[in-house]
N, C-alpha and C. Protein backbone atom coordinates (compact mmCIF):
# COMPACT_ATOMS: atom_id res chain seq x y z
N UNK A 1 75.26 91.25 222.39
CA UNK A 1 76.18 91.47 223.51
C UNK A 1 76.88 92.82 223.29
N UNK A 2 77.30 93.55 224.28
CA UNK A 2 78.17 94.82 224.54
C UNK A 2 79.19 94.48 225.26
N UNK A 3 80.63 95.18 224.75
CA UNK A 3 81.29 95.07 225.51
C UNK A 3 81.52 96.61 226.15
N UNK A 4 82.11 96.55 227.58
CA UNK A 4 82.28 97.43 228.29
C UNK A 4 83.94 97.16 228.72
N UNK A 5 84.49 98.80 229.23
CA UNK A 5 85.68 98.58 229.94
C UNK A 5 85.67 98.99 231.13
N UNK A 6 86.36 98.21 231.80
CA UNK A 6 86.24 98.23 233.38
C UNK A 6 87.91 98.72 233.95
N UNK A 7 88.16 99.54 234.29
CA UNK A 7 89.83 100.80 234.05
C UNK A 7 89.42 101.01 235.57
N UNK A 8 91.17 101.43 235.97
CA UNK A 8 91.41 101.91 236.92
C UNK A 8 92.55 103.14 236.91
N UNK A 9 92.82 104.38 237.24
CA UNK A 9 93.94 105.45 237.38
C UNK A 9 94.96 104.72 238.59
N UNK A 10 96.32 104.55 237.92
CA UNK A 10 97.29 104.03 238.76
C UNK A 10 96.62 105.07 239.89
N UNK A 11 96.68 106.41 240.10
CA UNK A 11 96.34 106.76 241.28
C UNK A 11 95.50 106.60 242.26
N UNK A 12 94.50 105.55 241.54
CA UNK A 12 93.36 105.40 242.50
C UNK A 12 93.71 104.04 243.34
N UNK A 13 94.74 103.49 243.25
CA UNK A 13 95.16 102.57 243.92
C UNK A 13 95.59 102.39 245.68
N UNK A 14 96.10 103.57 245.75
CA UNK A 14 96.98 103.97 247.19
C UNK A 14 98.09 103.53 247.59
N UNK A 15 98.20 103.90 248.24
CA UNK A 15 99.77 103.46 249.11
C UNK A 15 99.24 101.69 250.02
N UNK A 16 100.11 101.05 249.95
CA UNK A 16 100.07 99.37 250.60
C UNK A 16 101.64 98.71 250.30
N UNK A 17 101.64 98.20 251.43
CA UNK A 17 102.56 97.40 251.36
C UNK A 17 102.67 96.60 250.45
N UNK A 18 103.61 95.97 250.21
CA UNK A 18 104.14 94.66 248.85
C UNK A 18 103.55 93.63 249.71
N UNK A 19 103.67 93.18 250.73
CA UNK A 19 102.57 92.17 251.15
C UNK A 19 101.25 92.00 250.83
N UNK A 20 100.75 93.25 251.06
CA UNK A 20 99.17 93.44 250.88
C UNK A 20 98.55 93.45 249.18
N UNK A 21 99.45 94.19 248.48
CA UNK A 21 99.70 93.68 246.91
C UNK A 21 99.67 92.35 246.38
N UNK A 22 100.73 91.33 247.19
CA UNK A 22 100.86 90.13 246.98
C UNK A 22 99.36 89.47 247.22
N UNK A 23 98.64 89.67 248.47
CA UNK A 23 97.38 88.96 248.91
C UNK A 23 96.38 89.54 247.62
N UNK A 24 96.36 90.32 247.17
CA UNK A 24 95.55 90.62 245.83
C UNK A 24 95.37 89.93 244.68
N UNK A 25 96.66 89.96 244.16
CA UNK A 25 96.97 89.02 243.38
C UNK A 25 96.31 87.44 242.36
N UNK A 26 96.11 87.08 243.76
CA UNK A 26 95.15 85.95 243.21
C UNK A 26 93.65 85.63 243.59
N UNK A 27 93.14 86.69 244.11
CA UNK A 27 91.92 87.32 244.01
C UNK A 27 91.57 87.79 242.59
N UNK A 28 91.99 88.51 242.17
CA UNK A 28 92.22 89.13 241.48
C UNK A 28 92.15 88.21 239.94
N UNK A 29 93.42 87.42 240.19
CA UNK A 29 93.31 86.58 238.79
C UNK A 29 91.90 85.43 238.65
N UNK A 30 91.40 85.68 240.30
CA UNK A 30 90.33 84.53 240.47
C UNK A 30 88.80 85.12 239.36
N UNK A 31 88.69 86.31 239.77
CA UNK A 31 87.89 87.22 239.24
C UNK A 31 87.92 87.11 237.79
N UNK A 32 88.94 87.12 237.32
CA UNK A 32 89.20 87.11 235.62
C UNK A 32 89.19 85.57 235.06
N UNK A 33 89.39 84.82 235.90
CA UNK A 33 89.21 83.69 235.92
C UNK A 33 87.41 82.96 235.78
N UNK A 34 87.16 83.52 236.73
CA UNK A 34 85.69 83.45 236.62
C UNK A 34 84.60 84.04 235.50
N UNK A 35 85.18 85.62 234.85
CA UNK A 35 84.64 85.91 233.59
C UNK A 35 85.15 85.00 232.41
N UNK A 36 86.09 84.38 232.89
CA UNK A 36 86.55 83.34 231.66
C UNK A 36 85.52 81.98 231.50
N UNK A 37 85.32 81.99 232.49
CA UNK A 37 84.36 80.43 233.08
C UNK A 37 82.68 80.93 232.57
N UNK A 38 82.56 82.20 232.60
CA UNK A 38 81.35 82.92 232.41
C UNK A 38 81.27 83.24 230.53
N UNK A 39 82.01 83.35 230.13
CA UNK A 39 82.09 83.47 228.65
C UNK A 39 82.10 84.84 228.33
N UNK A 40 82.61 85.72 229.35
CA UNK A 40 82.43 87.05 228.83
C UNK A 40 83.92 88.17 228.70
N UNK A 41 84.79 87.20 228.75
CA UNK A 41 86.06 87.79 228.80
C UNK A 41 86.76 88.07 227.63
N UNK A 42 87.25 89.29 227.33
CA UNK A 42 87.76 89.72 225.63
C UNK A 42 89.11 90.09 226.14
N UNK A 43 89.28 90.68 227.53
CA UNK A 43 91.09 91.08 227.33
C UNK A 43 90.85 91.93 229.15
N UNK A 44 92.12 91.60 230.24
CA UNK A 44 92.34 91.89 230.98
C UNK A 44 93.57 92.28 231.16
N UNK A 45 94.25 93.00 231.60
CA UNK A 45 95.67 93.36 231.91
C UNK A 45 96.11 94.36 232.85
N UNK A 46 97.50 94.78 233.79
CA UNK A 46 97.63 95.51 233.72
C UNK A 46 98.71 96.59 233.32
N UNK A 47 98.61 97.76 233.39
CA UNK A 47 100.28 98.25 232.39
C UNK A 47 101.20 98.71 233.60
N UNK A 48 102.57 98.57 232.63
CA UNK A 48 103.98 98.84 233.24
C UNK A 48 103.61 100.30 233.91
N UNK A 49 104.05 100.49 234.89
CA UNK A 49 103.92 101.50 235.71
C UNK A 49 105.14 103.05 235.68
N UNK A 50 105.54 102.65 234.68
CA UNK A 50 106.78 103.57 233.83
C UNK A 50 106.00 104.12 233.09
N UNK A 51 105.51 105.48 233.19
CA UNK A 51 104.96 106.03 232.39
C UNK A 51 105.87 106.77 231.16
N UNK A 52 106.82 107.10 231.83
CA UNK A 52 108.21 107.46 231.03
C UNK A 52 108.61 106.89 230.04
N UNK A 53 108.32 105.60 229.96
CA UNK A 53 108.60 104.54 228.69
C UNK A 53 107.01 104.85 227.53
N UNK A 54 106.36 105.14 227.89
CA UNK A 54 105.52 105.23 227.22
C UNK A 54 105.89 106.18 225.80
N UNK A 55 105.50 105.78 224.80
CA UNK A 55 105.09 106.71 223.63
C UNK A 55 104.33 106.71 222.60
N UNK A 56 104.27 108.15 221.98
CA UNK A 56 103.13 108.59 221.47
C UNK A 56 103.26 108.48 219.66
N UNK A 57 102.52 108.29 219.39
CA UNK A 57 102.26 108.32 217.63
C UNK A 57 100.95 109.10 217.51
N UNK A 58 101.46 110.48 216.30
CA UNK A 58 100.49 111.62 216.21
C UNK A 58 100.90 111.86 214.14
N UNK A 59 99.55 111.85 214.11
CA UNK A 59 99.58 111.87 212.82
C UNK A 59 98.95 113.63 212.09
N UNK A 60 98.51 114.12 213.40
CA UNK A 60 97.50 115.44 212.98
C UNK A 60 98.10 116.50 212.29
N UNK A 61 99.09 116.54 211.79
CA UNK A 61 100.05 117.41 210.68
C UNK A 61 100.03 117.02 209.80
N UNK A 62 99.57 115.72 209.70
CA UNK A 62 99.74 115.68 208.21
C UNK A 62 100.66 114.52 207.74
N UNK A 63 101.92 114.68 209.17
CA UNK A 63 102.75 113.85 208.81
C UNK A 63 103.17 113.01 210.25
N UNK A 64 103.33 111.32 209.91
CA UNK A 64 102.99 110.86 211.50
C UNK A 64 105.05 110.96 212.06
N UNK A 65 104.53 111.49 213.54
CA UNK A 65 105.75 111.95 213.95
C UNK A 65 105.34 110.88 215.72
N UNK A 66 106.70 110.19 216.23
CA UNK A 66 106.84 109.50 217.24
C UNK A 66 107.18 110.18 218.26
N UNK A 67 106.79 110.19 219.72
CA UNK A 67 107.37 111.07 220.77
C UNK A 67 107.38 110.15 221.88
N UNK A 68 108.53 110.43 222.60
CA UNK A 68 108.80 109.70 223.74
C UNK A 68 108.14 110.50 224.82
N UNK A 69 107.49 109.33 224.90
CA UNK A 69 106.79 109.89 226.83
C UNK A 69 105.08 109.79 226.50
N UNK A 70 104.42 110.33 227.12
CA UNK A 70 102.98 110.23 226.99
C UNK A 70 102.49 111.15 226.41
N UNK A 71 101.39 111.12 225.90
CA UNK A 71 101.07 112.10 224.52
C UNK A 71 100.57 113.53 225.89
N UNK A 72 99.77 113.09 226.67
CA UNK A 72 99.30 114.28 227.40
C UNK A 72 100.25 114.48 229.01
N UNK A 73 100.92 115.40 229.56
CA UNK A 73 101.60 115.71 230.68
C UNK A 73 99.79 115.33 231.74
N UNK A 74 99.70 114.49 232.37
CA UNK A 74 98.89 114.56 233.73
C UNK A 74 99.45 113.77 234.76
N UNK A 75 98.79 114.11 235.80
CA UNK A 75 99.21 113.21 237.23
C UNK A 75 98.34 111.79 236.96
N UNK A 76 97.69 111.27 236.50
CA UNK A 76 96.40 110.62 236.45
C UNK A 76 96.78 109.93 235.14
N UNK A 77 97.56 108.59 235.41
CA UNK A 77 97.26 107.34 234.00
C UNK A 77 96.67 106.10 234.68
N UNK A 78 96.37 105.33 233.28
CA UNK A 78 95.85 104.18 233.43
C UNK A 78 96.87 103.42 233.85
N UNK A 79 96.10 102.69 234.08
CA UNK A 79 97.17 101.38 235.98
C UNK A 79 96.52 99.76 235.43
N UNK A 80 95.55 99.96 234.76
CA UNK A 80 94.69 98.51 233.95
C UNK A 80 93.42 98.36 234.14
N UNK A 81 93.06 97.66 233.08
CA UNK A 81 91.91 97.39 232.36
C UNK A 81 91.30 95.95 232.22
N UNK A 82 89.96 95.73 231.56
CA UNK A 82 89.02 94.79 231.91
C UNK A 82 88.35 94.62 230.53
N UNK A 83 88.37 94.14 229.69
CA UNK A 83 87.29 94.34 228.71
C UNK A 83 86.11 92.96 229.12
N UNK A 84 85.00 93.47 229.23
CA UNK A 84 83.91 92.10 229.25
C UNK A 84 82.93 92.55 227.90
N UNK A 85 82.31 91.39 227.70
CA UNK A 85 81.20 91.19 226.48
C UNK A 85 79.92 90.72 226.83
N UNK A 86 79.30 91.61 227.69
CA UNK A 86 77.96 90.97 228.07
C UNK A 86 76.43 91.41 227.85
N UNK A 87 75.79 91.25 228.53
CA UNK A 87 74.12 91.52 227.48
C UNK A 87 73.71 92.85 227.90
N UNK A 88 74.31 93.25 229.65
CA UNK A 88 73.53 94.62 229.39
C UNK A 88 74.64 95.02 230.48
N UNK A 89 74.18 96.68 231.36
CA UNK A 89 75.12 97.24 231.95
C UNK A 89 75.20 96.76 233.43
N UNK A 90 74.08 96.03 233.93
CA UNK A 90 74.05 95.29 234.79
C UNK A 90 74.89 94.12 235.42
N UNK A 91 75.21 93.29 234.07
CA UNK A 91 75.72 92.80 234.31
C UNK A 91 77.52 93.67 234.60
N UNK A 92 78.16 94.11 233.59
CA UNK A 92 79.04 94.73 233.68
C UNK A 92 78.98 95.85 234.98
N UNK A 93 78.20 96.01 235.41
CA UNK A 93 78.47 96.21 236.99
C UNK A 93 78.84 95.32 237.85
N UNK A 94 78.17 94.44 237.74
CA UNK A 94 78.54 93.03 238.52
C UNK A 94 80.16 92.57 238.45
N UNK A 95 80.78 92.29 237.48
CA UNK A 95 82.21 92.54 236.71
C UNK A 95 82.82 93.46 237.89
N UNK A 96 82.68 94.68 237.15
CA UNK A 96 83.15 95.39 237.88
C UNK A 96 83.00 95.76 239.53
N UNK A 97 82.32 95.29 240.09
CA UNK A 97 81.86 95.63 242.07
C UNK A 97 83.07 94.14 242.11
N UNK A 98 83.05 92.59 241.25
CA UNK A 98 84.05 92.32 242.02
C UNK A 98 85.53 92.26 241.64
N UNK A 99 85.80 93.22 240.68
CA UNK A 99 87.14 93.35 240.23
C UNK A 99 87.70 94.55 241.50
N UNK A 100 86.52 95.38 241.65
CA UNK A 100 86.89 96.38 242.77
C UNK A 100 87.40 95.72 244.17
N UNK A 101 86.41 94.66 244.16
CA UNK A 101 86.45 94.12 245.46
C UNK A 101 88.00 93.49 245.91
N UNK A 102 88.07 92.41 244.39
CA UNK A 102 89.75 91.63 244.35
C UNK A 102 90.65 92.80 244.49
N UNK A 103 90.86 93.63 244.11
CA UNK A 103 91.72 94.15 243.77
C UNK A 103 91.76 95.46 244.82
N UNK A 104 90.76 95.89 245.69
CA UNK A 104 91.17 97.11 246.51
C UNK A 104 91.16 98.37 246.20
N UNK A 105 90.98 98.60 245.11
CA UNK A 105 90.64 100.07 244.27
C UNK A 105 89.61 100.54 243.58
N UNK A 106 88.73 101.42 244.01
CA UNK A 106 87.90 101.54 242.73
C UNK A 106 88.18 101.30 241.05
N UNK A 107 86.71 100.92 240.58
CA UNK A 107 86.51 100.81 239.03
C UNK A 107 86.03 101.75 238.35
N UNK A 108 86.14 101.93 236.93
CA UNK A 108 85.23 102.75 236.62
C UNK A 108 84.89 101.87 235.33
N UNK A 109 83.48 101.85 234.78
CA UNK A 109 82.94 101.45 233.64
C UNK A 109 82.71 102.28 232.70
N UNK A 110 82.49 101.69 231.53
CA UNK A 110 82.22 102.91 230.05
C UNK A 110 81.79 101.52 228.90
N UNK A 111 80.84 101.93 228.41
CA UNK A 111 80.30 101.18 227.52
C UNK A 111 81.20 101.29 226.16
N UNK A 112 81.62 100.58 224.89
CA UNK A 112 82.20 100.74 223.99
C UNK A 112 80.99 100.86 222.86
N UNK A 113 81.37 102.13 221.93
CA UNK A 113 80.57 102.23 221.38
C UNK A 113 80.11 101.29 219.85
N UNK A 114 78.98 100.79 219.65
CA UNK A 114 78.75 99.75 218.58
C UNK A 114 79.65 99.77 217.47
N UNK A 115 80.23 99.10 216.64
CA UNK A 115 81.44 99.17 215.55
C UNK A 115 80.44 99.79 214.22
N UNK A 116 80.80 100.60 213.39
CA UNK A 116 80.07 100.48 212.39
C UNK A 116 80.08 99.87 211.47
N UNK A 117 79.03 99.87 210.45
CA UNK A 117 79.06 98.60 209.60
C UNK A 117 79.34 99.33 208.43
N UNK A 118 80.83 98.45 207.75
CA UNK A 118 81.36 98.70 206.63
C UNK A 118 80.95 98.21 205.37
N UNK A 119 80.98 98.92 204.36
CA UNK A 119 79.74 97.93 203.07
C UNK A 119 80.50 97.88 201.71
């Protein structure tokens, strides 16, 4: 099995009413619900939308130093994620066309790369 992540950019979401948000909702949890029922679910969520709260831990000096806020200045963060564990990319398309679907926003997929083996 492979797992893949299935991510969305808060920006790719759009503008909608809090009504139309609400009707998502449990679409949405139905979908994750169903990879649960399917056996292929490792971790779904999505993040606080305060990017401002966010911070960074950087160790590349040498010495690890903490920073408030996000390690990189862009218009473009993550809004949430999907991890599935399944046999090929096919399927994890499938995943993903109906997480797009529940939810109203495009997906994007990325395969995780194999762990290496420690000896």
């Amino acid at each position: 099995m492979t797992q893949y992540l299935i991510y969305f950019n808060q920006q790719w979401v759009g503008d909608h009413t809090e009504e139309w948000f609400r009707g998502r909702g449990p679409l949405a949890m139905a979908v994750v619900n169903e990879i649960k029922a399917a056996g292929a679910y490792v971790f779904a969520g999505g993040l606080d939308e305060e990017v401002e709260e966010a911070f960074s831990a950087d160790a590349t000096s040498g010495t690890l130093t903490f920073t408030d806020g996000p390690f990189v200045e862009t218009k473009e963060y993550l809004g949430g994620l999907t991890v599935v564990d399944v046999p090929d990319a096919e399927t994890a398309r499938m995943w993903a066309g109906k997480i797009a679907e529940a939810c109203g926003w495009p997906q994007e997929v990325r395969r995780f790369k194999p762990m290496p083996s420690v000896q």
